[in-house]
Protein backbone atom coordinates (compact mmCIF):
# COMPACT_ATOMS: atom_id res chain seq x y z
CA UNK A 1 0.00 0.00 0.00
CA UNK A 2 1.36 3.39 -0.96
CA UNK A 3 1.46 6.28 1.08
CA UNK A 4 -1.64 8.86 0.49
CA UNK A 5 -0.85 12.23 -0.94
CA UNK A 6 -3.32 13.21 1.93
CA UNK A 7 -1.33 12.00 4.84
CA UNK A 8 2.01 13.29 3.29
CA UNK A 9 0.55 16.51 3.27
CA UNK A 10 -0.76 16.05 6.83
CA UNK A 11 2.93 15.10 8.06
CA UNK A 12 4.56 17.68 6.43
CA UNK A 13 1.52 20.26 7.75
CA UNK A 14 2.84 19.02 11.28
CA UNK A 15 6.46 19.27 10.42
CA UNK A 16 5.84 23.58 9.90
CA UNK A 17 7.33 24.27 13.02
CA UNK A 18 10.96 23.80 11.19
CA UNK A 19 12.21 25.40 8.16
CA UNK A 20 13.93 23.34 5.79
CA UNK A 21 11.96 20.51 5.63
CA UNK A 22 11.80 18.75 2.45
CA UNK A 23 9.80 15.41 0.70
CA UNK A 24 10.82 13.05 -2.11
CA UNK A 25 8.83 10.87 -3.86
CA UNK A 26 10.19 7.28 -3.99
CA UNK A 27 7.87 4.69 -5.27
CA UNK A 28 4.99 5.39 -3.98
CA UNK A 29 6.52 6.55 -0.39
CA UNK A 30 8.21 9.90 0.82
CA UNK A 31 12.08 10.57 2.14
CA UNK A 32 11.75 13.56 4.47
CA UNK A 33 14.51 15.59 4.70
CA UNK A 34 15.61 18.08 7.27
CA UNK A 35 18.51 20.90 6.02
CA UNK A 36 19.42 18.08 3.66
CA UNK A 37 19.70 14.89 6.48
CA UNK A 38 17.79 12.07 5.34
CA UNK A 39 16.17 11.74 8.69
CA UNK A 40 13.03 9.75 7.81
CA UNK A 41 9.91 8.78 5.68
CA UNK A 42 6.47 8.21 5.27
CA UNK A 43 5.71 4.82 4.16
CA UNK A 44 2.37 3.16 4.13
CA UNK A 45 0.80 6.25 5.65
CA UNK A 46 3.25 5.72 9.07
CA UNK A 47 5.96 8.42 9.98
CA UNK A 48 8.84 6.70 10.68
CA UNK A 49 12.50 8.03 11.60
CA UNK A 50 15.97 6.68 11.56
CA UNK A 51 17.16 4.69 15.01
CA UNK A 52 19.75 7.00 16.79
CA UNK A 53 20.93 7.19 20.52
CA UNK A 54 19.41 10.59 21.32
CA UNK A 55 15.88 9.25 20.03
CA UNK A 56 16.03 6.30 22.01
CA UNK A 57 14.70 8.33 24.80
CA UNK A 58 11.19 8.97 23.39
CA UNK A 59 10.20 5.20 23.86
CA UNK A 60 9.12 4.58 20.14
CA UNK A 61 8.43 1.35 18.47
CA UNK A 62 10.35 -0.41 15.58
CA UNK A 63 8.95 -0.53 12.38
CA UNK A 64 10.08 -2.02 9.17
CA UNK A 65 9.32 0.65 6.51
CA UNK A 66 9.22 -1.94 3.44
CA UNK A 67 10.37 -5.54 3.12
CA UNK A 68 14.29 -6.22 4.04
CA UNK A 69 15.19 -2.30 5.17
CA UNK A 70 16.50 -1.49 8.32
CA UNK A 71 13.94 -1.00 11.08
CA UNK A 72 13.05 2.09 12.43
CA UNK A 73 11.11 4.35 15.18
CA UNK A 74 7.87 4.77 14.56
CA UNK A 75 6.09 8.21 15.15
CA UNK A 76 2.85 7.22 16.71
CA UNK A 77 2.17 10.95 18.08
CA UNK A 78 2.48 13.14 14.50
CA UNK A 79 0.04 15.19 16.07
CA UNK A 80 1.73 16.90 19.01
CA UNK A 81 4.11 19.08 16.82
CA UNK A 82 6.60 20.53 19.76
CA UNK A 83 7.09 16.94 20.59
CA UNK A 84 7.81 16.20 16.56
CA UNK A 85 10.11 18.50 16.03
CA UNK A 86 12.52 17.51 19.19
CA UNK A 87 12.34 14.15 17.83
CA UNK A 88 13.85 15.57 14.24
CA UNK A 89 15.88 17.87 15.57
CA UNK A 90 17.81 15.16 17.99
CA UNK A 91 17.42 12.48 15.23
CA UNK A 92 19.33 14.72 12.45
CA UNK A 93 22.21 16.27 15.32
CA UNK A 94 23.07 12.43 15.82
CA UNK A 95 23.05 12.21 12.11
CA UNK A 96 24.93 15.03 11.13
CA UNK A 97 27.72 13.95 14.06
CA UNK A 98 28.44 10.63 12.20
């Protein structure tokens, strides 16, 4: 099941609190981007975001985003936006360290 250009738009409505945010298409799915990290995606109409120490601490689920991938966190509160954008923000500082 592909993503809906509905929820995409929904996730990235909840992602306004930070600037530089930006969406690929990728088969059917979307690669979010924050000030060019590859932090995350939308897949299947779930937000999910790469596994890092600092994100640990928000107690999210693993998710497989498509068949053989990597697993990773899955955002089950997109609609508390302070709360989103810590999770990006700490996700793409241990990103950008590496």
């Amino acid at each position: 099941m592909a993503t809906t250009k509905d929820y995409r738009d929904f996730v990235l409505e909840q992602l306004n609190l930070l600037d530089n945010i930006t969406c690929k298409s990728m088969m059917g799915e979307y690669l979010l981007y924050y000030n060019g990290t590859l932090f995350g995606g939308i897949y299947d109409d779930r937000l999910l975001v790469k596994i890092v120490d600092s994100n640990k601490k928000y107690n999210m689920r693993e998710s497989i985003p498509y068949e053989s991938a990597k697993p990773m966190y899955l955002v089950d509160d997109v609609d508390n936006k302070e709360r989103l954008k810590v999770i990006v923000l700490d996700t793409c500082n241990d990103l950008s360290i590496k």
